[in-house]
Each structure stands twice: as structure tokens, then as C-alpha cells.
Protein backbone atom coordinates (compact mmCIF):
# COMPACT_ATOMS: atom_id res chain seq x y z
CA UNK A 1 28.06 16.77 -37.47
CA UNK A 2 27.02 13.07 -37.53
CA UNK A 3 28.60 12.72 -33.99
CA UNK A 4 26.78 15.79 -32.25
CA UNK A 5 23.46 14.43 -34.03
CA UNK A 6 24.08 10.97 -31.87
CA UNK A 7 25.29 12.83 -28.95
CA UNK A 8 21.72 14.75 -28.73
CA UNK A 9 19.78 12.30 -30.08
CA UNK A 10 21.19 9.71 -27.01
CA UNK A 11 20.62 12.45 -24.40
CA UNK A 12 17.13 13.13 -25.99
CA UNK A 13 16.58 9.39 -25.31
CA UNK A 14 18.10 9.05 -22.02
CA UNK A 15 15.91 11.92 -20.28
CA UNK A 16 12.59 10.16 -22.02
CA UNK A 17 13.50 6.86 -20.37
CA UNK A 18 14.23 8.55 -17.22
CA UNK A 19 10.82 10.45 -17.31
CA UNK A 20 9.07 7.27 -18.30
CA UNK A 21 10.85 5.24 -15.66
CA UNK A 22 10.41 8.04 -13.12
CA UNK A 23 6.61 9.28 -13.20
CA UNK A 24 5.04 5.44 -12.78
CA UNK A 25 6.28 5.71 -9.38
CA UNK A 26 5.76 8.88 -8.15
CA UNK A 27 2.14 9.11 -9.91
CA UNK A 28 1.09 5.36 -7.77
CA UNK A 29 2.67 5.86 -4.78
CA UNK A 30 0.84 7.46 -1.52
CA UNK A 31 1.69 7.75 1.79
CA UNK A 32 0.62 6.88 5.46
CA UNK A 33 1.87 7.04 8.77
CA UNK A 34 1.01 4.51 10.72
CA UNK A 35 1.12 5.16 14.39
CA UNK A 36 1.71 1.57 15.91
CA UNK A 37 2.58 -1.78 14.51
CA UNK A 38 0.70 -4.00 12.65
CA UNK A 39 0.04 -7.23 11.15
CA UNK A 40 -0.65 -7.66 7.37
CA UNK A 41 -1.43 -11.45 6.46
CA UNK A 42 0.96 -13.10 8.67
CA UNK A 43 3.76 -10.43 9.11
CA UNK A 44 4.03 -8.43 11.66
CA UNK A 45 5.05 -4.69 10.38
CA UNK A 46 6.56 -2.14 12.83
CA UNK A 47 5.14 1.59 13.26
CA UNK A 48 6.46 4.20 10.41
CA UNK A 49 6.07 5.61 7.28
CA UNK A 50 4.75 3.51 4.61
CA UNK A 51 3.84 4.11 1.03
CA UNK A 52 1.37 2.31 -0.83
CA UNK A 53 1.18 1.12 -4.48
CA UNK A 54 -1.40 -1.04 -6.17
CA UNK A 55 -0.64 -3.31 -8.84
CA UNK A 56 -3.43 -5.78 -10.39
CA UNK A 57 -4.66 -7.81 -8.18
CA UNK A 58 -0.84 -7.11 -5.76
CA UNK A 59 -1.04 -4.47 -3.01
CA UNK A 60 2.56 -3.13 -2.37
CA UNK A 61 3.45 -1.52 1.33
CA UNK A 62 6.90 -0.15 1.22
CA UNK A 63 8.27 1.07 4.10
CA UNK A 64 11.53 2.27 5.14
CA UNK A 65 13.01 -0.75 6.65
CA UNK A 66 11.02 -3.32 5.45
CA UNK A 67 9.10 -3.91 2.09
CA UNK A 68 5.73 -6.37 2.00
CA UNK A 69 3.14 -7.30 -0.37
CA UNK A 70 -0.41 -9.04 -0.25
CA UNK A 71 -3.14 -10.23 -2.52
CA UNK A 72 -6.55 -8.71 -1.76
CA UNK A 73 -10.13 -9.06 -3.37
CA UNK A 74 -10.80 -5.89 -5.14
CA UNK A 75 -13.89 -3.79 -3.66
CA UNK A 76 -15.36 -1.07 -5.24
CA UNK A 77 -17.46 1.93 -4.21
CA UNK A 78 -18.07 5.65 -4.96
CA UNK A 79 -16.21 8.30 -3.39
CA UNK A 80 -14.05 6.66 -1.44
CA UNK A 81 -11.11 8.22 -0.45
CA UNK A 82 -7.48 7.01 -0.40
CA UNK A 83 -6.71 4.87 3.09
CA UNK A 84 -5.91 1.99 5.62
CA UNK A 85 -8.35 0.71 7.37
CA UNK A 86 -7.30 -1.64 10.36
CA UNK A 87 -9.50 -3.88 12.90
CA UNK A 88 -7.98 -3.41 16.13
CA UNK A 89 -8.38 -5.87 18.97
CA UNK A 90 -7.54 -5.15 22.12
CA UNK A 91 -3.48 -3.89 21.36
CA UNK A 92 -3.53 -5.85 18.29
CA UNK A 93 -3.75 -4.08 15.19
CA UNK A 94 -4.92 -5.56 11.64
CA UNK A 95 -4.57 -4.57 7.59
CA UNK A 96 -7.95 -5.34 6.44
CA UNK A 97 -8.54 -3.10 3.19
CA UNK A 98 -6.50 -0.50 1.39
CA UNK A 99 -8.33 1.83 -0.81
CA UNK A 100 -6.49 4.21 -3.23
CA UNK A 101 -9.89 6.10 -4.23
CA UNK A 102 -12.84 4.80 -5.85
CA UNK A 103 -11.65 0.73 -5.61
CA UNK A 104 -10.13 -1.22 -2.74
CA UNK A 105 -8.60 -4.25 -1.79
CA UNK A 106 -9.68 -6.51 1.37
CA UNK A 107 -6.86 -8.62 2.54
CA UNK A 108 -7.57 -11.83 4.00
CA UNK A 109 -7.75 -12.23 7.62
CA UNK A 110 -4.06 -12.83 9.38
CA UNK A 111 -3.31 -16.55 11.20
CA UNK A 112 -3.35 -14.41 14.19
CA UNK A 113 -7.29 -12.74 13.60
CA UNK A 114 -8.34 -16.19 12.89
CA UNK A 115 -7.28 -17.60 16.52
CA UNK A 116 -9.02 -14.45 18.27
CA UNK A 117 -12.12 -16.16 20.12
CA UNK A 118 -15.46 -14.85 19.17
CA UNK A 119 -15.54 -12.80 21.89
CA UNK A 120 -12.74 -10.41 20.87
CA UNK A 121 -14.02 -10.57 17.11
CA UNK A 122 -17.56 -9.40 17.86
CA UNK A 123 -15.74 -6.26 19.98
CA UNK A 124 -13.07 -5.36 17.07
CA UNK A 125 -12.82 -1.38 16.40
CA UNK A 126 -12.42 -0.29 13.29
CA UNK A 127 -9.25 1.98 12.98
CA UNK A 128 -8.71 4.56 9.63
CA UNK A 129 -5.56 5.83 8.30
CA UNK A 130 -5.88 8.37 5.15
CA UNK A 131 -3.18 8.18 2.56
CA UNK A 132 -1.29 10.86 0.85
């Protein structure tokens, strides 16, 4: 009797750690495809799938191949919805904010955006990606 109490009572406990350990990630974690590569900060990110997950102050882009992270301020507004909004220049394409909803972050501008002469900087389009 004592051993079949254990035996349910261990089982009871492994499927509540699984379900703990299981639902952060699946609850935080949203999608985008992004069409073309990219540079976030000062790595260059190719074209695929990503998903997105916001920790503190951390913004985590996980994609299949390769796995990144950046610190952003945080923005807030109302009604925002989840995205990726990029400042393309010319071909070049750059991770400026990510919002999951209501609050954002704004990364800091790449090595790469801070070369670009004024020229190119004043003619930047703004390019939006929703997430999932």
C-alpha cells in the first residue's frame, strides 16, 4: 500500500513539474516570419521563422538555426499590438522595437545603422511584422 501511495504520489508530482515547466514557454512565446534577413545589434540574422520571448529588461529571438538576444529600453503605449518593427535602408534591414502588446522594447541602433550617412537615415522606411 505504502509503495503504490509513492508510486502515485511521484507521478502526481512529475506531471505538475512538467505542466509548470511546460506552460511558461508556450504562454511567452509568439511567432513571426520574417521575410528577409536582418540585423539585430550587431548580428546579422538570416530570413525564417522566429519566435519571440520577453524577459525583464532581455528580448529573446529564437529561431531555428540560430538563437540571439538583446537589451532594449522598455516603451509603453495603449493598444499596441504584438510585432517587429524594422527600419529598412535601401536592402538593409534593421530590429528597432519589438512589442508583445501594450509595452515594447527599442533596441539600440546596430554598428552598421550608425555608419549609414545622413542621407540614407533621413530616407529609412519603416517595415512591420505582426507576431503570433
Amino acid at each position: 500500500m505504502k509503495k503504490q501511495w509513492l508510486g502515485v504520489m511521484g507521478a502526481a508530482g512529475l506531471v505538475a513539474l512538467l505542466g509548470v515547466l511546460g506552460a511558461p514557454a508556450q504562454a511567452g512565446s509568439m511567432r513571426a516570419d520574417v521575410p528577409f534577413s536582418f540585423q539585430m545589434g550587431d548580428k546579422s540574422l538570416p530570413k525564417g521563422s522566429y519566435y519571440v520571448e520577453t524577459e525583464q529588461s532581455k528580448i529573446l529571438l529564437l529561431g531555428l538555426t540560430t538563437g540571439a538576444f538583446a537589451v532594449g529600453n522598455r516603451l509603453e503605449k495603449n493598444g499596441n499590438s504584438p510585432k517587429l518593427v524594422f527600419h529598412r535602408y535601401g536592402s538593409t534591414y534593421v530590429l528597432r522595437e519589438v512589442w508583445t502588446g501594450s509595452t515594447g522594447r527599442s533596441l539600440p541602433a546596430s554598428r552598421q545603422e550608425k555608419e549609414l550617412n545622413p542621407r540614407e537615415v533621413a530616407a529609412f522606411d519603416t517595415v512591420v511584422i505582426p507576431l503570433s
